[in-house]
Protein backbone atom coordinates (compact mmCIF):
# COMPACT_ATOMS: atom_id res chain seq x y z
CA UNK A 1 50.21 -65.07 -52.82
CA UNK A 2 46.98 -66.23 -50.68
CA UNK A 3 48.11 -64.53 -48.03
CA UNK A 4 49.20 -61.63 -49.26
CA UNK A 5 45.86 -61.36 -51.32
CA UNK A 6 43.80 -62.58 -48.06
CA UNK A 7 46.07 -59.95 -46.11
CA UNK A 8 45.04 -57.31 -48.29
CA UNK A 9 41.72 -58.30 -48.34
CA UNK A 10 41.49 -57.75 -44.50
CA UNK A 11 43.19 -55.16 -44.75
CA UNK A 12 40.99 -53.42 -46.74
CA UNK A 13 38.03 -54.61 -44.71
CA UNK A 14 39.60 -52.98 -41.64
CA UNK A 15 39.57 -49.91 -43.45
CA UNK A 16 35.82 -50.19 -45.00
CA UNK A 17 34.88 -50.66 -41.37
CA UNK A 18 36.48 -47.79 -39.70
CA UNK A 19 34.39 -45.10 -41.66
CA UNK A 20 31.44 -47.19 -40.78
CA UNK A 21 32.51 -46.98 -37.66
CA UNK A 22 32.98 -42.81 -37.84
CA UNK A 23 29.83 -42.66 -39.70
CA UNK A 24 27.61 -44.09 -36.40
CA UNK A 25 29.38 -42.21 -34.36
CA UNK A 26 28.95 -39.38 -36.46
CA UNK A 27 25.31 -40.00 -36.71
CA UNK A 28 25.12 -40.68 -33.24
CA UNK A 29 26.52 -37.38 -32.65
CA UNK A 30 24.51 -35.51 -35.08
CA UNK A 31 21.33 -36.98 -33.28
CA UNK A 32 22.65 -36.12 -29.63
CA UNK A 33 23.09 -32.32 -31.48
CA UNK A 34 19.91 -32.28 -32.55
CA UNK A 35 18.33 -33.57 -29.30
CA UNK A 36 20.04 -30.64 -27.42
CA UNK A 37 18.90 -27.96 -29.97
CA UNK A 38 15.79 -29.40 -29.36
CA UNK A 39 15.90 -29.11 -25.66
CA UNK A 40 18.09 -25.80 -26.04
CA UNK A 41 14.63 -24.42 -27.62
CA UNK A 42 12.28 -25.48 -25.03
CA UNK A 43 14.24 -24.02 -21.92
CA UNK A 44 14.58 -21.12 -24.70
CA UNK A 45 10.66 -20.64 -24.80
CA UNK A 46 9.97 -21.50 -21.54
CA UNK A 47 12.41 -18.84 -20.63
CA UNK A 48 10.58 -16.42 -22.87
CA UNK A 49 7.18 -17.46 -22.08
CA UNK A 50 8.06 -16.88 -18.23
CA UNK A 51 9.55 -13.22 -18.55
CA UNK A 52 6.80 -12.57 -20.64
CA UNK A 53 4.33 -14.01 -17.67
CA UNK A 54 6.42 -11.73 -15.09
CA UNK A 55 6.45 -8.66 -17.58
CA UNK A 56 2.15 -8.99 -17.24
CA UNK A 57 2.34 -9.55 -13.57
CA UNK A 58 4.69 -6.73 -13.26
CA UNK A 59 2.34 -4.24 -14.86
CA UNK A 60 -1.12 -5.69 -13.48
CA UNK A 61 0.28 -5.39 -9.89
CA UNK A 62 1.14 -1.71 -11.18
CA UNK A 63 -1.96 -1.32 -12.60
CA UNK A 64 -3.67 -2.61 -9.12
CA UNK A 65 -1.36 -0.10 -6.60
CA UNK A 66 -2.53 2.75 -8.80
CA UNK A 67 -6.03 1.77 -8.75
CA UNK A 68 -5.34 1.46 -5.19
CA UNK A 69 -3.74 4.69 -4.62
CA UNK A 70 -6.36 6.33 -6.99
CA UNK A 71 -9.46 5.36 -4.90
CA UNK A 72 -8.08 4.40 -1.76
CA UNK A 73 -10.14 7.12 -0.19
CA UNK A 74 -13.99 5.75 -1.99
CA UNK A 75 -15.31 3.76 0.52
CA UNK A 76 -14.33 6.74 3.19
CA UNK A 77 -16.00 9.18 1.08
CA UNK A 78 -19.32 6.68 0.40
CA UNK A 79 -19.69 6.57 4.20
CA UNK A 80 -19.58 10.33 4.85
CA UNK A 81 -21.80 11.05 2.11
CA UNK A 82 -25.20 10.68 4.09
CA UNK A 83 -23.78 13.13 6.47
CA UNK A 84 -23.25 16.02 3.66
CA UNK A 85 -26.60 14.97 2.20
CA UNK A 86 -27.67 15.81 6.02
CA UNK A 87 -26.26 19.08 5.84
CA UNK A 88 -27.50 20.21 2.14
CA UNK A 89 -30.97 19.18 3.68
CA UNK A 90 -30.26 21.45 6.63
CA UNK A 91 -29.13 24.37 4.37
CA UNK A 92 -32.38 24.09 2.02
CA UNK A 93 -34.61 24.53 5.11
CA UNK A 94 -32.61 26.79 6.83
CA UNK A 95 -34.57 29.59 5.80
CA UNK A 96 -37.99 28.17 6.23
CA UNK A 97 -37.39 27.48 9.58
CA UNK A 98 -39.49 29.65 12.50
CA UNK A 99 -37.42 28.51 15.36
CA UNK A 100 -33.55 28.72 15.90
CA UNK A 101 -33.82 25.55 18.11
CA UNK A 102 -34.74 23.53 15.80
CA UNK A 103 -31.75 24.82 14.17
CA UNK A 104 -29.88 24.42 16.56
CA UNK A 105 -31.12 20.29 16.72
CA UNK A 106 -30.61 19.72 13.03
CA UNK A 107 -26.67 20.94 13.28
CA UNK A 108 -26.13 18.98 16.52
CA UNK A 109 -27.97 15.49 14.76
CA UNK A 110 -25.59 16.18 12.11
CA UNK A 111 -22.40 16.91 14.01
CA UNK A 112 -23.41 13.68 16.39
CA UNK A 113 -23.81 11.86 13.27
CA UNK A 114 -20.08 12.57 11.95
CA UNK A 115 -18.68 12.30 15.38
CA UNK A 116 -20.12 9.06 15.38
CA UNK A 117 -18.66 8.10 11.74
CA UNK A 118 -15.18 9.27 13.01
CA UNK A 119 -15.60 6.88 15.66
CA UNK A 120 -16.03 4.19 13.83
CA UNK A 121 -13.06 4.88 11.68
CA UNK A 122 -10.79 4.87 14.28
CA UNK A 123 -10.86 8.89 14.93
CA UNK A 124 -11.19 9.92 18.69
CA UNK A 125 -10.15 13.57 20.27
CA UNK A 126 -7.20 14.65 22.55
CA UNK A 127 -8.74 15.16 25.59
CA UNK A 128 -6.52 18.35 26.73
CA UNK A 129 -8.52 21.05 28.66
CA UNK A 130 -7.06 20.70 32.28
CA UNK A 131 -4.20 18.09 31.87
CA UNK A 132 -0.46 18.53 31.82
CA UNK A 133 1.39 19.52 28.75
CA UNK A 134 2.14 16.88 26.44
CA UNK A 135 4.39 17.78 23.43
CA UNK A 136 3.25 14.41 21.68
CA UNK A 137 -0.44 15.49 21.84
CA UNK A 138 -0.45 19.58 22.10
CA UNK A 139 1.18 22.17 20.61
CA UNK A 140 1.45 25.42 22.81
CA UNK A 141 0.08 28.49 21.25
CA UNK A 142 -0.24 30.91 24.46
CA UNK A 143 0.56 31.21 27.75
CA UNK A 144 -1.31 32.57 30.25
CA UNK A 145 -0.66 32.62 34.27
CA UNK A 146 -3.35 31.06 36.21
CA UNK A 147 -2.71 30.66 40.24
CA UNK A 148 -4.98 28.05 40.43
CA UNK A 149 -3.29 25.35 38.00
CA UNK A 150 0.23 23.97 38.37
CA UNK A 151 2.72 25.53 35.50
CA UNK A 152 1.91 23.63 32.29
CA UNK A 153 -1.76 22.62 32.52
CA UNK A 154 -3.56 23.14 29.60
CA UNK A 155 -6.16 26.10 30.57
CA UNK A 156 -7.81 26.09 27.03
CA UNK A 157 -8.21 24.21 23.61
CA UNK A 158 -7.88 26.65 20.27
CA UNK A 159 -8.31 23.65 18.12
CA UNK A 160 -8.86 20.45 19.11
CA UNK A 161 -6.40 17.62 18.36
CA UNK A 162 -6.87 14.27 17.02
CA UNK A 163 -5.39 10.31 16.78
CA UNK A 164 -6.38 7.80 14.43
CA UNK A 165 -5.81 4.83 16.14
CA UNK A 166 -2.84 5.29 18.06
CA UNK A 167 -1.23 7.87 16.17
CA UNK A 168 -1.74 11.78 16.21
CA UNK A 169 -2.79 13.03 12.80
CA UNK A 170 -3.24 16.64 14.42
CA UNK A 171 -2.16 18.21 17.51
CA UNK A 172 -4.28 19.65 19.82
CA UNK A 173 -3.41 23.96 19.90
CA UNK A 174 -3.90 25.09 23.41
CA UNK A 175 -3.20 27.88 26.20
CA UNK A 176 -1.03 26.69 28.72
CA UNK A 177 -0.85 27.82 32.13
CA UNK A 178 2.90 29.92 32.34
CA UNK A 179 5.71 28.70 35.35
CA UNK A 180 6.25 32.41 36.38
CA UNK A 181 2.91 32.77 38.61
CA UNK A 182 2.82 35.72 41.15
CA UNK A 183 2.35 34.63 44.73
């Protein structure tokens, strides 16, 4: 009966053990859950916190191209300021003044002057008057026969034409010299 009683008692320690045994693992597995909630949450906020980051970006750079867009023109307009400050000068004396030469000077200063600020910006004129015609630089109004220029010479400029840099921001409206001249 020893053995049957030590048998049971084994037995039964086998059994005690086993839940133990179920009961780390079950811990063990209860902590490894909690661990990856925890780390589950962090990617979760960091997730957040970086589409809330790119929402803010998204709506500053917004902000900026409107601002942009807004007063992209400012610092053109602050440079050709001086030059309509020239003219309102020119208009206030305008009838004070005894000689029409003088004038004559003031509008020319002022007209050098914004020539001059075009320059610098980039502007220059189509040089037409007397060259062939160029459908990427004139546009053809008129034609008029002239025996003394080769069919399609521009005779004379209407309105003159203009590039910024190298690109025509308004054609150049001239007379051009017609193919059917008289002998």
């Amino acid at each position: 009966m020893s053995e049957e009683i030590k048998n049971e008692i084994n037995s039964n320690e086998d059994t005690n053990n086993i839940p133990e045994t179920e009961q780390e693992e079950n811990h063990s597995l209860e902590n490894n859950i909690e661990e990856l909630e925890k780390e589950r949450d962090s990617w979760k906020d960091k997730f957040l916190r970086k589409a809330a980051e790119f929402e803010n970006y998204k709506k500053r750079v917004e902000n900026d191209q409107i601002a942009l867009i807004t007063y992209a023109a400012e610092s053109f307009i602050k440079k050709i300021l001086p030059v309509v400050d020239d003219f309102e000068r020119s208009l206030q004396h305008i009838n004070d003044a005894q000689d029409l030469d003088d004038i004559k000077k003031g509008i020319e200063l002022i007209y050098n002057k914004l020539l001059k600020f075009l320059e610098e910006q980039g502007v220059t004129k189509i040089e037409s008057i007397g060259k062939p015609f160029d459908v990427h630089f004139h546009e053809a109004v008129m034609q008029k026969e002239d025996a003394n220029l080769p069919p399609h010479t521009v005779l004379d400029e209407l309105e003159k034409g203009y590039m910024l840099k190298d690109k025509v921001i308004r054609f150049a409206k001239v007379v051009v010299s017609s193919d059917n001249q008289s002998n």
